[in-house]
PDB file of N, CA and C in Angstrom:
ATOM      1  N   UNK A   1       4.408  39.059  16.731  1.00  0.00           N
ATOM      2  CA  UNK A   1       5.374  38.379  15.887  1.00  0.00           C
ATOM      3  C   UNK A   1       5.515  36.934  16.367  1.00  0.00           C
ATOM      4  N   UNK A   2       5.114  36.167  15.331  1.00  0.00           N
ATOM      5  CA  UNK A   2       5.605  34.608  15.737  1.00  0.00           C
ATOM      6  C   UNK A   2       6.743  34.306  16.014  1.00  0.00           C
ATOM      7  N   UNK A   3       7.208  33.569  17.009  1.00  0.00           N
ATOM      8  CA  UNK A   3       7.892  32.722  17.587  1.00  0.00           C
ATOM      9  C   UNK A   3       8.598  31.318  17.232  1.00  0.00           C
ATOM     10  N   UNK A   4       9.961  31.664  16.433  1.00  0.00           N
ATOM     11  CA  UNK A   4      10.649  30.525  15.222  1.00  0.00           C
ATOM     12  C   UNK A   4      10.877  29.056  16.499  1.00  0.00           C
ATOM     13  N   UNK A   5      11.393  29.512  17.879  1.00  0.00           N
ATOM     14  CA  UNK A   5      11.497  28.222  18.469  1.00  0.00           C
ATOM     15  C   UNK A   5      12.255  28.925  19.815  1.00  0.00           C
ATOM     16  N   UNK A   6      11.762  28.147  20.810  1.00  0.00           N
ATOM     17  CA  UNK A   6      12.451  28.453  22.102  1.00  0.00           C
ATOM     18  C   UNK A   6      12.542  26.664  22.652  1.00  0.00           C
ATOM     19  N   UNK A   7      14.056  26.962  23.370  1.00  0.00           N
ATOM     20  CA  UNK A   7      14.033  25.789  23.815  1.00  0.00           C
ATOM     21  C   UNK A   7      14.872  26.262  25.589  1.00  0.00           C
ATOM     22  N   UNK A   8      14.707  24.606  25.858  1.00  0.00           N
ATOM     23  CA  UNK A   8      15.247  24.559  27.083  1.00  0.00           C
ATOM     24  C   UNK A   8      16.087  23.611  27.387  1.00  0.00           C
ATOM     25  N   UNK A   9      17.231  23.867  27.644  1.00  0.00           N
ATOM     26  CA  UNK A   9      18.729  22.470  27.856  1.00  0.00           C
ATOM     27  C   UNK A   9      18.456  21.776  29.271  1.00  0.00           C
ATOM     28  N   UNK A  10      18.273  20.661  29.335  1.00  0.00           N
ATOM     29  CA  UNK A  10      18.116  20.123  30.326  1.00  0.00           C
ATOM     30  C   UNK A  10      19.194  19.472  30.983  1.00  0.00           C
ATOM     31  N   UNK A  11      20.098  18.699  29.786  1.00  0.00           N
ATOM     32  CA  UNK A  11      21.310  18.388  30.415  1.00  0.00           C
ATOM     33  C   UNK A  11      22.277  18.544  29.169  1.00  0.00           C
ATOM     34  N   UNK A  12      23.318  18.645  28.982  1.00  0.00           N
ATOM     35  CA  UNK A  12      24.227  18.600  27.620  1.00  0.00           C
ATOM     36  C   UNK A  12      25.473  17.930  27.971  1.00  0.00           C
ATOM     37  N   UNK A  13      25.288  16.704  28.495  1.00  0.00           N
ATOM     38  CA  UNK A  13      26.728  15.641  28.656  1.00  0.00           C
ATOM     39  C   UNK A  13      26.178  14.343  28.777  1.00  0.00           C
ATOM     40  N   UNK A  14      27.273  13.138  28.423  1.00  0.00           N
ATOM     41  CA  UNK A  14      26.453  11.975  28.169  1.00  0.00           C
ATOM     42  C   UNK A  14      26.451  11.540  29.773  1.00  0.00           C
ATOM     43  N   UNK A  15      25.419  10.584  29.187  1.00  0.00           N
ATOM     44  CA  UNK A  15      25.022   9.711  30.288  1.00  0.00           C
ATOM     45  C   UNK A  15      24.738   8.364  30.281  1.00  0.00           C
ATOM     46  N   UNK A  16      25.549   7.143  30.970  1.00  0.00           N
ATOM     47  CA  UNK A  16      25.915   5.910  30.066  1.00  0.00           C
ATOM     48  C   UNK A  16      24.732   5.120  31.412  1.00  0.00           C
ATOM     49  N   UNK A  17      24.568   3.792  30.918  1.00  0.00           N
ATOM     50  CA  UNK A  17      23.318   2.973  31.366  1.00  0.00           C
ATOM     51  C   UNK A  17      23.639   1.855  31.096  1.00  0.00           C
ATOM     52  N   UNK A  18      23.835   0.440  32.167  1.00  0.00           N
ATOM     53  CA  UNK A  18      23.413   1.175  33.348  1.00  0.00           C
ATOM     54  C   UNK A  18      24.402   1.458  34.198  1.00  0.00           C
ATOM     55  N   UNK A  19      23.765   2.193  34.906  1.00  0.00           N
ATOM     56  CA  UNK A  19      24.886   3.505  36.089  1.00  0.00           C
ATOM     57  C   UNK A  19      26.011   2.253  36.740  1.00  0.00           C
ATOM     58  N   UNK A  20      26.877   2.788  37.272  1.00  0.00           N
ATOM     59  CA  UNK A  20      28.049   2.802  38.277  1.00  0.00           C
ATOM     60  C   UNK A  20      27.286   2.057  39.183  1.00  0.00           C
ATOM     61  N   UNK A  21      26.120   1.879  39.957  1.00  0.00           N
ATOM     62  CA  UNK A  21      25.353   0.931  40.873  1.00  0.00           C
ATOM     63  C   UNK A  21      24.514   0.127  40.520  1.00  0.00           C
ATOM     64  N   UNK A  22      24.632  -0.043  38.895  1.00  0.00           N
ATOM     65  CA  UNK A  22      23.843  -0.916  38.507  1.00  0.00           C
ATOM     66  C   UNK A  22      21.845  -0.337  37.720  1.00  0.00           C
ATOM     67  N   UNK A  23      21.582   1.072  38.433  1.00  0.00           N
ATOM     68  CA  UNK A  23      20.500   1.040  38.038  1.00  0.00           C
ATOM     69  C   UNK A  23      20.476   1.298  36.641  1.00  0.00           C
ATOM     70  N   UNK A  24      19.390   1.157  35.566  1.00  0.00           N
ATOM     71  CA  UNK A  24      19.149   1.209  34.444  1.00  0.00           C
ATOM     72  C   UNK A  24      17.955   2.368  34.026  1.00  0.00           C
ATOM     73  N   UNK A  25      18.028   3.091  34.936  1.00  0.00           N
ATOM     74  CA  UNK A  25      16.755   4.135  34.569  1.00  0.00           C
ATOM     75  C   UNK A  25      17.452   5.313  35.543  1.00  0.00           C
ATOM     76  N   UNK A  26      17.674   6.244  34.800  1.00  0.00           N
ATOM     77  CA  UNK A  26      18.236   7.912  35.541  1.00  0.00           C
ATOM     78  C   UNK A  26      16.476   8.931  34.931  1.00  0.00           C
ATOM     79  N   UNK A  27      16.647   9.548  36.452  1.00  0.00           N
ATOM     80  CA  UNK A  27      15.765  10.636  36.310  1.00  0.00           C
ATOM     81  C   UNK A  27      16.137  12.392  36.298  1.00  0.00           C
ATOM     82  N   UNK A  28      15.849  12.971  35.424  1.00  0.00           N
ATOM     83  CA  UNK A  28      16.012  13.996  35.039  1.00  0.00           C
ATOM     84  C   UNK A  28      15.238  15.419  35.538  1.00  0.00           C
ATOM     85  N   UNK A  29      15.426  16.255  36.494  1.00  0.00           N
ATOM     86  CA  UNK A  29      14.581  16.908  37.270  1.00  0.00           C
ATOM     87  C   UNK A  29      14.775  16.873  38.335  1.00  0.00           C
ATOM     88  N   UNK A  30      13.633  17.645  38.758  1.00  0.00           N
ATOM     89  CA  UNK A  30      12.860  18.766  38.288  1.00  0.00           C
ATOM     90  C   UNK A  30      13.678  20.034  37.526  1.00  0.00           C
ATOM     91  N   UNK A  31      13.337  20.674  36.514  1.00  0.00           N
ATOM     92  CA  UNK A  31      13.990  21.169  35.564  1.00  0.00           C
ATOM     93  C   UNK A  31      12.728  22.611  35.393  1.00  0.00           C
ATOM     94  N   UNK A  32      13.053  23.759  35.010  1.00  0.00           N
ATOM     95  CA  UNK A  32      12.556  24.881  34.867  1.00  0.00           C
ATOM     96  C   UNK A  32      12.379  24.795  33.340  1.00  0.00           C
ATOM     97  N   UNK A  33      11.341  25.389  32.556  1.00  0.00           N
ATOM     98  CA  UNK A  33      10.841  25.773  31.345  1.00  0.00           C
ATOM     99  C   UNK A  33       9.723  27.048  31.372  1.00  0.00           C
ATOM    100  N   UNK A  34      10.317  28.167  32.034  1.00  0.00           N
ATOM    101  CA  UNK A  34       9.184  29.122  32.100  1.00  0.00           C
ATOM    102  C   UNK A  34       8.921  30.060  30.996  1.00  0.00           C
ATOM    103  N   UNK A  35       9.163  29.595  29.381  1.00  0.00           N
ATOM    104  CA  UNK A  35       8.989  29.995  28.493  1.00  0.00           C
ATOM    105  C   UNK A  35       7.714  29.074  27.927  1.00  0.00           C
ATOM    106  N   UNK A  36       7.762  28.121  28.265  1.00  0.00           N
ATOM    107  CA  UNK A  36       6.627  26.938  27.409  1.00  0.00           C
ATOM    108  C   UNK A  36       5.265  27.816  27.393  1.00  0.00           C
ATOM    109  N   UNK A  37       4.716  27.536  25.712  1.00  0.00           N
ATOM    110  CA  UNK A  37       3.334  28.101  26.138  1.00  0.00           C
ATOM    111  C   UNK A  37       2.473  26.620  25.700  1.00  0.00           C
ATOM    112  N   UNK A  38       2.065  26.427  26.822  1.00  0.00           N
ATOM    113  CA  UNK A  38       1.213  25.216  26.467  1.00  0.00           C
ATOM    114  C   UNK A  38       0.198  25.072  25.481  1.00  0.00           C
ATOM    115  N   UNK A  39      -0.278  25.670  24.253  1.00  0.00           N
ATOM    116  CA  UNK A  39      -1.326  25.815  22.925  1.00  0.00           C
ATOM    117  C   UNK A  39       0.018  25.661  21.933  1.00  0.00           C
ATOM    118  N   UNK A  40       1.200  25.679  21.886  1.00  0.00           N
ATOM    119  CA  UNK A  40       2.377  24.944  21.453  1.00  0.00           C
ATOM    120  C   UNK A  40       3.079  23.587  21.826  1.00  0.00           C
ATOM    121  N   UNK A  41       2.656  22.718  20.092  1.00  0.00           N
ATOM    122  CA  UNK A  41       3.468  21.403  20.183  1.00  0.00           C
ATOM    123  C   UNK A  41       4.781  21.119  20.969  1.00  0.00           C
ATOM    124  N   UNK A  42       5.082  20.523  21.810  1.00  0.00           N
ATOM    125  CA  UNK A  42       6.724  20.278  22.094  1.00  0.00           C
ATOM    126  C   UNK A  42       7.264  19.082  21.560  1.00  0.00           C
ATOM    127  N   UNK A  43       8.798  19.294  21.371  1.00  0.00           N
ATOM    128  CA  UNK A  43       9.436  18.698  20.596  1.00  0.00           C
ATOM    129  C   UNK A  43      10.883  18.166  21.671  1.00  0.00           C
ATOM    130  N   UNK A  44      10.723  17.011  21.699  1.00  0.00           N
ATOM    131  CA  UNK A  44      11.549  16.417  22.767  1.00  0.00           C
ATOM    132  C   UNK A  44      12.885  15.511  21.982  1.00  0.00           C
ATOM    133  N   UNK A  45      13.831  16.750  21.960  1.00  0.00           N
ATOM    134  CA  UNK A  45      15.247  15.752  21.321  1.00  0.00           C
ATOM    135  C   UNK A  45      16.576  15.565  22.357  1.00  0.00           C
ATOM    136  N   UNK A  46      17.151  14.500  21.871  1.00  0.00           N
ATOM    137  CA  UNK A  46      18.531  13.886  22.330  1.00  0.00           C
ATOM    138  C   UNK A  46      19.069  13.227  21.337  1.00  0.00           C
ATOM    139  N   UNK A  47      20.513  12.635  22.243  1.00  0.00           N
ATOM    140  CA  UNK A  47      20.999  11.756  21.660  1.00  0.00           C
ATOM    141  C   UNK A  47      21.329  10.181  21.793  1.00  0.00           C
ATOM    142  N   UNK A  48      20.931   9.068  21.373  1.00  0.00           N
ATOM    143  CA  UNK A  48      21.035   8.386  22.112  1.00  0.00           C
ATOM    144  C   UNK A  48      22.074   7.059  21.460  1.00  0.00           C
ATOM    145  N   UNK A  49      22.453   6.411  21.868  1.00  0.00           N
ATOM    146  CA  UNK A  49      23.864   5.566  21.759  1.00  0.00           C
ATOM    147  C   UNK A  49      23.204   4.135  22.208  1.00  0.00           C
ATOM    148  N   UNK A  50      22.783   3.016  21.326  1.00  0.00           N
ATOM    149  CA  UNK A  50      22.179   2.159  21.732  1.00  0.00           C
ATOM    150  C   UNK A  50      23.304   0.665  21.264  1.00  0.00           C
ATOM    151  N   UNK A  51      24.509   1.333  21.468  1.00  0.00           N
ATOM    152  CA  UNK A  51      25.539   0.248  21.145  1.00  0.00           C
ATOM    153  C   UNK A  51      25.981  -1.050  21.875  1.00  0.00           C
ATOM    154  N   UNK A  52      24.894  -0.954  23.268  1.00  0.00           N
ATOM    155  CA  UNK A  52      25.214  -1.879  24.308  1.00  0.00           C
ATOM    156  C   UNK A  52      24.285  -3.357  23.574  1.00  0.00           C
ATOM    157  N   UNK A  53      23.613  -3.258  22.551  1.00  0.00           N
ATOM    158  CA  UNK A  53      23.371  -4.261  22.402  1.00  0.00           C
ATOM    159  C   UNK A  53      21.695  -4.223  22.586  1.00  0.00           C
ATOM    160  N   UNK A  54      20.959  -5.149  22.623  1.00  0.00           N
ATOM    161  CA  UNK A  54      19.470  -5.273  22.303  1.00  0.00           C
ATOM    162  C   UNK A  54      18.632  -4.735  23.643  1.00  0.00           C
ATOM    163  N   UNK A  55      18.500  -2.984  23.497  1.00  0.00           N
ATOM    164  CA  UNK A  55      18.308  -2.334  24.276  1.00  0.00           C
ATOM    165  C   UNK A  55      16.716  -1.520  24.044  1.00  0.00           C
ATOM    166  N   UNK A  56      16.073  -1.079  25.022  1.00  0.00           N
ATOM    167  CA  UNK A  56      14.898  -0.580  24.424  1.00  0.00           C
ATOM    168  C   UNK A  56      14.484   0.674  25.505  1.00  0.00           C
ATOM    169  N   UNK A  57      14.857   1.579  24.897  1.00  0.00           N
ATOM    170  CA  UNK A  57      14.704   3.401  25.563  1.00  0.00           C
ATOM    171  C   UNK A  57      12.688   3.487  25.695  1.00  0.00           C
ATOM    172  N   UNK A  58      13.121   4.044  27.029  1.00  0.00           N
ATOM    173  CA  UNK A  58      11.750   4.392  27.354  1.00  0.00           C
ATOM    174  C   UNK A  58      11.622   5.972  28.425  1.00  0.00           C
ATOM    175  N   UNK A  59      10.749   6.540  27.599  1.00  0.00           N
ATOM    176  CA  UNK A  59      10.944   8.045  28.408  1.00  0.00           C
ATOM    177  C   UNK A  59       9.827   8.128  29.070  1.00  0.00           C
ATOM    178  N   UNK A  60       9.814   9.064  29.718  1.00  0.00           N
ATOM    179  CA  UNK A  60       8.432   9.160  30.490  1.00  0.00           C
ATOM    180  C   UNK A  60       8.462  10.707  30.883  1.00  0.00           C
ATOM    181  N   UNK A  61       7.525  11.581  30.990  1.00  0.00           N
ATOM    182  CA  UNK A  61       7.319  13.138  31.331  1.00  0.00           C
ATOM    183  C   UNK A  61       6.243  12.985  32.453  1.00  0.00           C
ATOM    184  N   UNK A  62       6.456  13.815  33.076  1.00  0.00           N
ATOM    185  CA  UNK A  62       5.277  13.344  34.409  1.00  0.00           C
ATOM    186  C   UNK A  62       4.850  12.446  34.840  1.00  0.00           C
ATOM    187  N   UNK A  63       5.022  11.288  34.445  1.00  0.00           N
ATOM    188  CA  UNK A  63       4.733   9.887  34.723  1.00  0.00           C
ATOM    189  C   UNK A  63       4.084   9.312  33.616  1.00  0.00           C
ATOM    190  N   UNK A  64       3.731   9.799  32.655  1.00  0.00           N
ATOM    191  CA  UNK A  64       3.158   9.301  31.711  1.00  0.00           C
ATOM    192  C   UNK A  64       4.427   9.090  30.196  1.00  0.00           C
ATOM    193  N   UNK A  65       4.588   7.908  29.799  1.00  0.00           N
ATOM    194  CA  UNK A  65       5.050   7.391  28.964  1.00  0.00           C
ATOM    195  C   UNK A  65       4.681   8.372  27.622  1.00  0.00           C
ATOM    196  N   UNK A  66       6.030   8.782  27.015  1.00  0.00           N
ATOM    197  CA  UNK A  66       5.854   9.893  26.068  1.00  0.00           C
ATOM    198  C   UNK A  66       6.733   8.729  24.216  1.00  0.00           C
ATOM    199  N   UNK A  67       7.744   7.708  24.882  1.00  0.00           N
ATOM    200  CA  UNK A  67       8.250   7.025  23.771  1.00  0.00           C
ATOM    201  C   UNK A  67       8.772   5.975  24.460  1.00  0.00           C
ATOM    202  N   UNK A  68       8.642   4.609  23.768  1.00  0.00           N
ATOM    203  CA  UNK A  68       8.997   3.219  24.296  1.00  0.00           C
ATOM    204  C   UNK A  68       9.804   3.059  22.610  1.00  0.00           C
ATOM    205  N   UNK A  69      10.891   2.297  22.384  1.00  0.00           N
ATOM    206  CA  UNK A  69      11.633   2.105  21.104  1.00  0.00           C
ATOM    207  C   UNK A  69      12.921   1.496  21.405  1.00  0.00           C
ATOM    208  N   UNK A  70      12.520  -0.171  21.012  1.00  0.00           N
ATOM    209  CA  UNK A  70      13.817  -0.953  21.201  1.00  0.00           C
ATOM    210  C   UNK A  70      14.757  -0.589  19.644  1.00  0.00           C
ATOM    211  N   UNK A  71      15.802  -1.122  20.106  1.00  0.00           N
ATOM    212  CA  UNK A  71      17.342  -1.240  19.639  1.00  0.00           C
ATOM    213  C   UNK A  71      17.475  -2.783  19.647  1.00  0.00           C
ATOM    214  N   UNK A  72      17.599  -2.838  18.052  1.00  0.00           N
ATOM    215  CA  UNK A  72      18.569  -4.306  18.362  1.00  0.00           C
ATOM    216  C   UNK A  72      19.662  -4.644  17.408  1.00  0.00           C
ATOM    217  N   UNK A  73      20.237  -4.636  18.441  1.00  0.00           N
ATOM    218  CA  UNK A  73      22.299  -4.820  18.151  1.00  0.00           C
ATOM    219  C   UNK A  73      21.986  -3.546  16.907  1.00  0.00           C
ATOM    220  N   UNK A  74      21.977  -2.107  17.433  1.00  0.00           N
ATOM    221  CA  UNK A  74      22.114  -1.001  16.109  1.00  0.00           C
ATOM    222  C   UNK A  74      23.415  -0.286  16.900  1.00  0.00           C
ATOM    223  N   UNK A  75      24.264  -0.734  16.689  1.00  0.00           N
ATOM    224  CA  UNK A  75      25.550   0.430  16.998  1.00  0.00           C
ATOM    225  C   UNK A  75      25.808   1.998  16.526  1.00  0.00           C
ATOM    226  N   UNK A  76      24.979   2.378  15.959  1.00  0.00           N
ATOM    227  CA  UNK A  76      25.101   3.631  15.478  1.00  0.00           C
ATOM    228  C   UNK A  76      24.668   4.464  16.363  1.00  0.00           C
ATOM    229  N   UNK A  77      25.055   5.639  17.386  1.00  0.00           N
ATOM    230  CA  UNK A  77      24.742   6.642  17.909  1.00  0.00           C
ATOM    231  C   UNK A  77      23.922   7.498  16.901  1.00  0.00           C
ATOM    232  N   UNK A  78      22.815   8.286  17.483  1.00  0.00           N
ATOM    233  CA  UNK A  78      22.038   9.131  16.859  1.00  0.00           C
ATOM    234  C   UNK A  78      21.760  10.412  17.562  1.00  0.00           C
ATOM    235  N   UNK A  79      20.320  10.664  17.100  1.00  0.00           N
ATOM    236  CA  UNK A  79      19.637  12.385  17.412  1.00  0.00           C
ATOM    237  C   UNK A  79      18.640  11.522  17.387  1.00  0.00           C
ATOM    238  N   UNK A  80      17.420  11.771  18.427  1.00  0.00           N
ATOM    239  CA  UNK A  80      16.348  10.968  18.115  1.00  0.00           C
ATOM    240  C   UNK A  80      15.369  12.524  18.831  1.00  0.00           C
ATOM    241  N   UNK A  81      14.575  12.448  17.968  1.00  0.00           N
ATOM    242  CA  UNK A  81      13.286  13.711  17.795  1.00  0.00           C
ATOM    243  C   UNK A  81      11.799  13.208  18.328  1.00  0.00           C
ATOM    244  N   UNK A  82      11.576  13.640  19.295  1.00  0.00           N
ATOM    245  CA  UNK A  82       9.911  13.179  19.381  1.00  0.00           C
ATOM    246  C   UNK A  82       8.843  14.114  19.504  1.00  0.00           C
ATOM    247  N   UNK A  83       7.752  14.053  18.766  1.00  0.00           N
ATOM    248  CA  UNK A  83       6.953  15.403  18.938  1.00  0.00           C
ATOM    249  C   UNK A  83       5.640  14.952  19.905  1.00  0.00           C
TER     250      UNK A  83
END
């Protein structure tokens, strides 16, 4: 029987940028996913809040750059989806 969707919560509270000491990049991990079957697409969502002004989100998964996507002056908080 196919498999409609499994996921994994990595964090579920905000997280504002940049930090309390100034840095501008938080790392996330190491984190467990022992459901992933790797011959399945993944689908990497959040939310992100780019109200600080002309800002540009950059993720990275293992070290390799997965989405780079500036913001400029967009005050609208979102859901942003990456496959």
């Amino acid at each position: 029987m196919p498999t409609i969707a499994d996921y994994t919560v990595i964090l579920d509270d905000a997280h504002t940028m940049p930090q309390g000491n100034g840095d501008i990049d938080k790392d996330f991990g190491p984190f467990n996913a022992p459901a992933v079957n790797p011959g399945t697409p993944p689908i990497l969502a959040f939310r992100v809040d780019p109200s600080g002004g002309n800002v540009t989100l950059q993720v990275r998964l293992n070290g390799t750059e997965v989405l780079k996507w500036p913001f400029f002056n967009e005050p609208q908080p979102r859901s942003w989806h990456e496959c």
